[in-house]
C-alpha atoms as a PDB file:
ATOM      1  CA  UNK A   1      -2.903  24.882   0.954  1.00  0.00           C
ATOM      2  CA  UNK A   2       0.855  25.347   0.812  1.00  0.00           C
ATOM      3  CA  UNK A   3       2.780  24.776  -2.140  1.00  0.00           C
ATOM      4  CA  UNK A   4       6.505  23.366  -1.720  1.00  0.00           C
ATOM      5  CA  UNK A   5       9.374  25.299  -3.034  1.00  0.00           C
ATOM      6  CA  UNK A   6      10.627  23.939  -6.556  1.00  0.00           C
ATOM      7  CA  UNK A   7      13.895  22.794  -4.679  1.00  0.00           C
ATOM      8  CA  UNK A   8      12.204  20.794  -2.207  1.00  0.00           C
ATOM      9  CA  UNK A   9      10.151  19.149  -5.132  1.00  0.00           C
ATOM     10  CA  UNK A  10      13.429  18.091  -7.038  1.00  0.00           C
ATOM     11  CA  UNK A  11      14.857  16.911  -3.944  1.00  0.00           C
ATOM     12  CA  UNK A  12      11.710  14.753  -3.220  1.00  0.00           C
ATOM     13  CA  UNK A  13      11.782  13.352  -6.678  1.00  0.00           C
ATOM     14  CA  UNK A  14      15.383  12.530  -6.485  1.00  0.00           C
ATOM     15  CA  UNK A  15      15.234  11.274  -3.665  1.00  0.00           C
ATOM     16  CA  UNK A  16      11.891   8.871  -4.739  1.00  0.00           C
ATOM     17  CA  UNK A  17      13.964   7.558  -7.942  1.00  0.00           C
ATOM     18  CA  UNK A  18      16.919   6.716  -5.625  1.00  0.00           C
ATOM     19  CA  UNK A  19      15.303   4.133  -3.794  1.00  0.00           C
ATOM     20  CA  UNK A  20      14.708   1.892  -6.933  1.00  0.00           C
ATOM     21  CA  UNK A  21      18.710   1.400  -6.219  1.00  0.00           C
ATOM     22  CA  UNK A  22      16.726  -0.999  -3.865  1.00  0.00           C
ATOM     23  CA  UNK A  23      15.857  -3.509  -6.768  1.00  0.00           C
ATOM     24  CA  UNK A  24      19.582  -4.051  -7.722  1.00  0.00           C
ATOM     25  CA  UNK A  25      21.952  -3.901  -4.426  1.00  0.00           C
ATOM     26  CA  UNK A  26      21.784  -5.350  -0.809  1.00  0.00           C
ATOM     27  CA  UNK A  27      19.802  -3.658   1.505  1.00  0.00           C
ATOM     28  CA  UNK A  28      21.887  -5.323   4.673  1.00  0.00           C
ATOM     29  CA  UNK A  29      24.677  -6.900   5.974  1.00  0.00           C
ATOM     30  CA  UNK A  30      25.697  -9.605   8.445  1.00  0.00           C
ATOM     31  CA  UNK A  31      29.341 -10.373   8.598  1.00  0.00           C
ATOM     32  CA  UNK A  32      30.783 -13.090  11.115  1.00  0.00           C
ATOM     33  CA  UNK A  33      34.674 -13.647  12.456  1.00  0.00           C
ATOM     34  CA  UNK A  34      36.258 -16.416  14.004  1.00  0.00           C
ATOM     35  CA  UNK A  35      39.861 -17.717  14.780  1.00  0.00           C
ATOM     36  CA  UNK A  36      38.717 -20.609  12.569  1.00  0.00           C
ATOM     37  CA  UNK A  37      37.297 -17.829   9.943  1.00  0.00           C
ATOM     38  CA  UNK A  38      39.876 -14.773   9.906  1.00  0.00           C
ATOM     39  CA  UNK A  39      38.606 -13.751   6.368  1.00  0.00           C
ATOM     40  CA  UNK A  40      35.129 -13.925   7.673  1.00  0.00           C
ATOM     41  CA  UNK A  41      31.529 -14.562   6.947  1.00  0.00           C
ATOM     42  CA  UNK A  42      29.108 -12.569   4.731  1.00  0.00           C
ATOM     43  CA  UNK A  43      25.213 -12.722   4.536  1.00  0.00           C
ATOM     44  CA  UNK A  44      23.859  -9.935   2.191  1.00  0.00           C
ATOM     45  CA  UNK A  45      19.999  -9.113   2.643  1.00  0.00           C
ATOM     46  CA  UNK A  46      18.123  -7.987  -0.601  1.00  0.00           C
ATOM     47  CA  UNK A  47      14.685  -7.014  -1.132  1.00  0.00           C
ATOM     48  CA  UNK A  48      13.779 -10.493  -2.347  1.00  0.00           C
ATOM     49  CA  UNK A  49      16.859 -12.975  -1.546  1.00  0.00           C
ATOM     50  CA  UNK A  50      19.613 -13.889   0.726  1.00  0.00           C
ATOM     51  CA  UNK A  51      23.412 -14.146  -1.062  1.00  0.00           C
ATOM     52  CA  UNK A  52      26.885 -14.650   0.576  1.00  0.00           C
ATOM     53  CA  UNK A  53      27.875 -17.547   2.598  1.00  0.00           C
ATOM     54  CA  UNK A  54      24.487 -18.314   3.788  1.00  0.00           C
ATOM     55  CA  UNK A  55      25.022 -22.535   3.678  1.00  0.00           C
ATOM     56  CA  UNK A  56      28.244 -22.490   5.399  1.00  0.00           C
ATOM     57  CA  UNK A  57      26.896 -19.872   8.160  1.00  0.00           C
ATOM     58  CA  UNK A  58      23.355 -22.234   8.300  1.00  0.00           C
ATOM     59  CA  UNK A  59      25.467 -25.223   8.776  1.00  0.00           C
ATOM     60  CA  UNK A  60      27.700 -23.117  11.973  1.00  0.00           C
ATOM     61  CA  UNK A  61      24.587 -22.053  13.469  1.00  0.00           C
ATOM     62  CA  UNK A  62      23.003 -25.660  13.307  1.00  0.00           C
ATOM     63  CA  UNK A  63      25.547 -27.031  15.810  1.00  0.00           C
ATOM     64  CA  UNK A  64      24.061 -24.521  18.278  1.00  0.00           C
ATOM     65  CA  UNK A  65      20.257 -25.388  17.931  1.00  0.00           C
ATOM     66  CA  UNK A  66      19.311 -22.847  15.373  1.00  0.00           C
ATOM     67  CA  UNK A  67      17.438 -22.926  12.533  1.00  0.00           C
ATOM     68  CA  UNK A  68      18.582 -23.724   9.079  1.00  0.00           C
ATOM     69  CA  UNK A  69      18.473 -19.586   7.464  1.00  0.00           C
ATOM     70  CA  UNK A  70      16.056 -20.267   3.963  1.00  0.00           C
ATOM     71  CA  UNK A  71      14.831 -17.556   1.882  1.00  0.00           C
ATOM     72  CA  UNK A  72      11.172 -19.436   2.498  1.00  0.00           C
ATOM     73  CA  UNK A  73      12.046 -18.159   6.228  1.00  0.00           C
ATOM     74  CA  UNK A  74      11.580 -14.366   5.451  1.00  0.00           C
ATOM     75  CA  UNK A  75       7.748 -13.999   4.178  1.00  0.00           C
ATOM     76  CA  UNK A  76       8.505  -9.993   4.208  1.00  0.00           C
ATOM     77  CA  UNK A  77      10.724 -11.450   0.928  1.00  0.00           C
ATOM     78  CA  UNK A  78       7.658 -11.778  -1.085  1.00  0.00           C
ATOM     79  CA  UNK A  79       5.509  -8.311  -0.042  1.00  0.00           C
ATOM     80  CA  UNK A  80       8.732  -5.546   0.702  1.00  0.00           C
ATOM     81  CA  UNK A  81       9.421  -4.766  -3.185  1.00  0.00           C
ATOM     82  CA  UNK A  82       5.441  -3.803  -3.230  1.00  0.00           C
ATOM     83  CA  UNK A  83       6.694  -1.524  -0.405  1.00  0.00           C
ATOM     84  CA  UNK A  84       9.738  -0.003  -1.800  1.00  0.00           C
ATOM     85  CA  UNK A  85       6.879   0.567  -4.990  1.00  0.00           C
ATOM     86  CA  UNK A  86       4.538   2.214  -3.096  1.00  0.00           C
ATOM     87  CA  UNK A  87       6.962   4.456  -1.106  1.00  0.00           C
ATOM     88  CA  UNK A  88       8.315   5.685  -4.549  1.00  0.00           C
ATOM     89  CA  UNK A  89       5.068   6.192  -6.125  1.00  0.00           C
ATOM     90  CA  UNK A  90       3.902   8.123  -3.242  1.00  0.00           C
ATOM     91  CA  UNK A  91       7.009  10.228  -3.010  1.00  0.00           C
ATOM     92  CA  UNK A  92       6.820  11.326  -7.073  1.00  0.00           C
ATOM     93  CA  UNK A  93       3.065  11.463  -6.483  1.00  0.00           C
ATOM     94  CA  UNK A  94       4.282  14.154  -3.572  1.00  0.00           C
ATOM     95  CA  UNK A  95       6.623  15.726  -6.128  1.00  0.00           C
ATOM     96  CA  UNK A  96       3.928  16.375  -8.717  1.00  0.00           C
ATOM     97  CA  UNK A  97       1.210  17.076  -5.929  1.00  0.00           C
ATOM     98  CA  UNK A  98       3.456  19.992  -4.945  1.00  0.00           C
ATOM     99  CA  UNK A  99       1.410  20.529  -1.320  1.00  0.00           C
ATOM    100  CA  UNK A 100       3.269  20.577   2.147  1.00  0.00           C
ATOM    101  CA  UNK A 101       1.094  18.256   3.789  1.00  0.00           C
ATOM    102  CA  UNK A 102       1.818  15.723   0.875  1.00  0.00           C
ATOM    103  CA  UNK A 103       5.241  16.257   2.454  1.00  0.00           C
ATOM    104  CA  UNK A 104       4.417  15.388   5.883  1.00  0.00           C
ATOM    105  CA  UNK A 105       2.485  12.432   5.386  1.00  0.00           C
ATOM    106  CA  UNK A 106       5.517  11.350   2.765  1.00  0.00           C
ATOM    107  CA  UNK A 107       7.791  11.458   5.435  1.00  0.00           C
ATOM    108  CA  UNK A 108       6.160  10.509   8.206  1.00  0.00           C
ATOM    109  CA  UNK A 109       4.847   7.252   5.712  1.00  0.00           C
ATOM    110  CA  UNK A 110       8.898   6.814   4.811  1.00  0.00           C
ATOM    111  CA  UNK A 111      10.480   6.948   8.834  1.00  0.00           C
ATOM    112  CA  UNK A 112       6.855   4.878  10.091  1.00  0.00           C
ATOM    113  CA  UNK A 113       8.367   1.861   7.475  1.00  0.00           C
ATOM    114  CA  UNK A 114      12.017   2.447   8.327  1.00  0.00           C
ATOM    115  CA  UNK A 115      10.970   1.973  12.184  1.00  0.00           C
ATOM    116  CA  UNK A 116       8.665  -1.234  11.259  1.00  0.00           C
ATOM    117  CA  UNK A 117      11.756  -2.961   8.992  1.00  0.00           C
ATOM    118  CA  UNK A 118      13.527  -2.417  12.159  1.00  0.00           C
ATOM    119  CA  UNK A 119      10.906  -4.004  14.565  1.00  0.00           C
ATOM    120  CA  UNK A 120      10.169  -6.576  11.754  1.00  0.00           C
ATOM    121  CA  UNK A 121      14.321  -7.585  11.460  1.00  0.00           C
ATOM    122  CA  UNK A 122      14.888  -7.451  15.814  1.00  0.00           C
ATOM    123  CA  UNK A 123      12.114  -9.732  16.260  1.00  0.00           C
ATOM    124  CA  UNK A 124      13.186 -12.003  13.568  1.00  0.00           C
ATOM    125  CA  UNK A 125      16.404 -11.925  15.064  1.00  0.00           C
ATOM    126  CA  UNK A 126      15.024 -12.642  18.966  1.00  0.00           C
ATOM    127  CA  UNK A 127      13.511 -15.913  17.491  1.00  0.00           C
ATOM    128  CA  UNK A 128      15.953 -16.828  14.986  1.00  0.00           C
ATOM    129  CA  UNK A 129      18.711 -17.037  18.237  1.00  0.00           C
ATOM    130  CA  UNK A 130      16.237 -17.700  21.326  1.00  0.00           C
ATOM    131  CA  UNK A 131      13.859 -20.522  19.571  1.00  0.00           C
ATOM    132  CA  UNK A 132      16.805 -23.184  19.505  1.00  0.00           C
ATOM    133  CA  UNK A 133      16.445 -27.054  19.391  1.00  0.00           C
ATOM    134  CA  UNK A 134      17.464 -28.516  22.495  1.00  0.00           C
ATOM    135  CA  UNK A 135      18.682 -31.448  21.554  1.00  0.00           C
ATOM    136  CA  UNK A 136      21.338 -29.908  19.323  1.00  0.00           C
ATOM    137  CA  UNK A 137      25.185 -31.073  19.560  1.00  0.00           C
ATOM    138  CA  UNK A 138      26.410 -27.867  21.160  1.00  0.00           C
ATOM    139  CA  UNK A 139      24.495 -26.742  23.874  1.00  0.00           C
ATOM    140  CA  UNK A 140      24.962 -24.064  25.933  1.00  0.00           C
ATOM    141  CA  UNK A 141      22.400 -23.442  29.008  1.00  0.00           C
ATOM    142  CA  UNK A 142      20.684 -20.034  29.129  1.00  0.00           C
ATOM    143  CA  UNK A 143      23.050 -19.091  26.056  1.00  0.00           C
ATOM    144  CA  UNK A 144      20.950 -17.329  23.437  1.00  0.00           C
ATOM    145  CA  UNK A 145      22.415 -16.553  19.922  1.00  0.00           C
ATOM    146  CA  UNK A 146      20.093 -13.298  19.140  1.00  0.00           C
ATOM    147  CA  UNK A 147      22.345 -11.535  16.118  1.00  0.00           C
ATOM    148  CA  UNK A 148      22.756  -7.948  16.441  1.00  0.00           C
ATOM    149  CA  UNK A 149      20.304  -5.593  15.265  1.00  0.00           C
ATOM    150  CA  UNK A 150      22.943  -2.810  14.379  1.00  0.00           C
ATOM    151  CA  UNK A 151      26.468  -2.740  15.661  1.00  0.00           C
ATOM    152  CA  UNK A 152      29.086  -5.526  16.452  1.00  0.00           C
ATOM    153  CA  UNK A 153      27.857  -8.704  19.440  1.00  0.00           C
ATOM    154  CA  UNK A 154      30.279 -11.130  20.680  1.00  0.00           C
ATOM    155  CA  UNK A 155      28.349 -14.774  19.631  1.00  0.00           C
ATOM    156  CA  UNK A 156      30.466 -17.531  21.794  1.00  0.00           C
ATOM    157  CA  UNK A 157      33.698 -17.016  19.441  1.00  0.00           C
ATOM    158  CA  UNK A 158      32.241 -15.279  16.456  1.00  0.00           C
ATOM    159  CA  UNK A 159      32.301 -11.748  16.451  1.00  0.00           C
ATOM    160  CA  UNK A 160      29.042 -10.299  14.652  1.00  0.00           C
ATOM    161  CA  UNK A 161      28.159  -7.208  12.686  1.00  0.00           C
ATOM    162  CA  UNK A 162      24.987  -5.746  11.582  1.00  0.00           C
ATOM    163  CA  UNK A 163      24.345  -3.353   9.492  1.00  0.00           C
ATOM    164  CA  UNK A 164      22.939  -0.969   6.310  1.00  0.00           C
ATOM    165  CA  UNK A 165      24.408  -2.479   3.154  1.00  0.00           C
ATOM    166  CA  UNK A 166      24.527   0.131  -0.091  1.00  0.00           C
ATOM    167  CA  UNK A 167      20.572  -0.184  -0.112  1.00  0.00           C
ATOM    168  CA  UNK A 168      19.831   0.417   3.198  1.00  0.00           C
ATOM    169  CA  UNK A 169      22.426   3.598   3.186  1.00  0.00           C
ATOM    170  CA  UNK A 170      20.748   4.677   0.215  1.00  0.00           C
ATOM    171  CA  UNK A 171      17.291   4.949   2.241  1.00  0.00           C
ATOM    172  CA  UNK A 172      18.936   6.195   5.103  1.00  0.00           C
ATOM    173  CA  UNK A 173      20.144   9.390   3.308  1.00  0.00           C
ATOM    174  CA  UNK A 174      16.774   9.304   1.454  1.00  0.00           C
ATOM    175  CA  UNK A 175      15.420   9.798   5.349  1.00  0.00           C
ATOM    176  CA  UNK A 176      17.370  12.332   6.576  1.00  0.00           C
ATOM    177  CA  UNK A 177      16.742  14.519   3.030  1.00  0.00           C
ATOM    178  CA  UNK A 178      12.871  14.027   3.352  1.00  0.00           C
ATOM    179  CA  UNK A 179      13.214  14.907   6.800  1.00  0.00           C
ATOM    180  CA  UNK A 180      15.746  18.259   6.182  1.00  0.00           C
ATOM    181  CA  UNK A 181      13.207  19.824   3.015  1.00  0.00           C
ATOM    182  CA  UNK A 182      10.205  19.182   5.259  1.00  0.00           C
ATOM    183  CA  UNK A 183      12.066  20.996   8.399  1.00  0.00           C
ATOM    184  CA  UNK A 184      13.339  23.856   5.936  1.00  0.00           C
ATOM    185  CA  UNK A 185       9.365  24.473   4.285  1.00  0.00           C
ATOM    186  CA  UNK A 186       8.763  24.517   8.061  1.00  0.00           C
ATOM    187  CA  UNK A 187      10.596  26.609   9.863  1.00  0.00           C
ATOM    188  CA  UNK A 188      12.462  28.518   7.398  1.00  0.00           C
ATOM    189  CA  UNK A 189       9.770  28.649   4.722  1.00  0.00           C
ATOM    190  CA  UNK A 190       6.478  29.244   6.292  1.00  0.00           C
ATOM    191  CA  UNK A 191       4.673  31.381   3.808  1.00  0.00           C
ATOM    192  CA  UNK A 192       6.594  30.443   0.639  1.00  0.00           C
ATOM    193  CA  UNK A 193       4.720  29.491  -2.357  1.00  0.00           C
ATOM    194  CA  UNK A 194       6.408  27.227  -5.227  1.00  0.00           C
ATOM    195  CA  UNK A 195       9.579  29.450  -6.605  1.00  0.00           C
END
């Protein structure tokens, strides 16, 4: 079996311990503008809680038949820090394991969960602004309030943005390095052996 070059092993390791940055900063963002709100709205997405002006953006989004946002909402809340565990565990178990295909499945493991928060946060997000009560005060017919799964979405006369917080640049870099050291053993280390 192939052995990993001792770069690519310190790279994997480092790149393992930076995810438990998870544990300690927000993972996403959703920020909100309005004429009535020119400094703007802020929900921050950890790996266990929601933070920022949740209540007052709740309360905005009641008026328009949507749900009340609660952290009891999000059961991935109480199961995603087991994740972030297991994906560091498995990528210092790599590390130590020092075999190429430990690699692969490592990486193909880390982007298979990155594409699944994804899925997991757009479907949320289809519900959360297509599931509204229709007996709310402000109702708009065949309006649908679905936030924006990355990028910027006009919402009626909020602008919306979406996006990686600290945490969730932190495992987006933590991708692309996993991804780079398992192209370079590859293509440009075929035959190597640990040096």
């Amino acid at each position: 079996m192939k052995k990993l070059k001792t770069s690519t092993r310190i790279i994997i390791a480092i790149a393992s311990l930076a995810m438990v940055s998870a544990f300690f900063v927000p993972l996403w963002q959703i920020l909100m503008w309005a004429p009535q709100y020119p400094e703007g709205l802020e929900m921050k997405i950890w790996i266990d809680n929601l933070t920022g002006d949740v209540k007052i953006i709740s309360a905005l989004n009641h008026y328009i038949g949507m749900k009340h946002i609660e952290v009891s909402m999000f059961p991935e809340f109480g199961y995603m820090k087991y994740i972030v565990v297991a994906l560091i565990g498995f990528g210092l178990l790599t590390a130590l394991a020092n075999r190429r295909f430990m690699l692969a499945a490592f990486t193909v493991l880390f982007v298979a969960t990155g594409i699944a928060a994804l899925v997991d946060f757009y479907l949320w997000g289809y519900d959360y602004g297509h599931n509204l009560d229709p007996t709310a005060p402000i109702v708009v017919p065949g309006m649908a309030y679905q936030p924006p799964l990355i990028g910027t979405k006009q919402l009626l006369n909020f602008t919306a943005f979406s996006g990686p917080d600290i945490g969730g640049w932190v495992f987006l870099v933590v991708g692309l390095a996993i991804m780079a050291v398992l192209a370079l053993e590859i293509f440009k280390y075929p035959k190597s052996a640990s040096l």
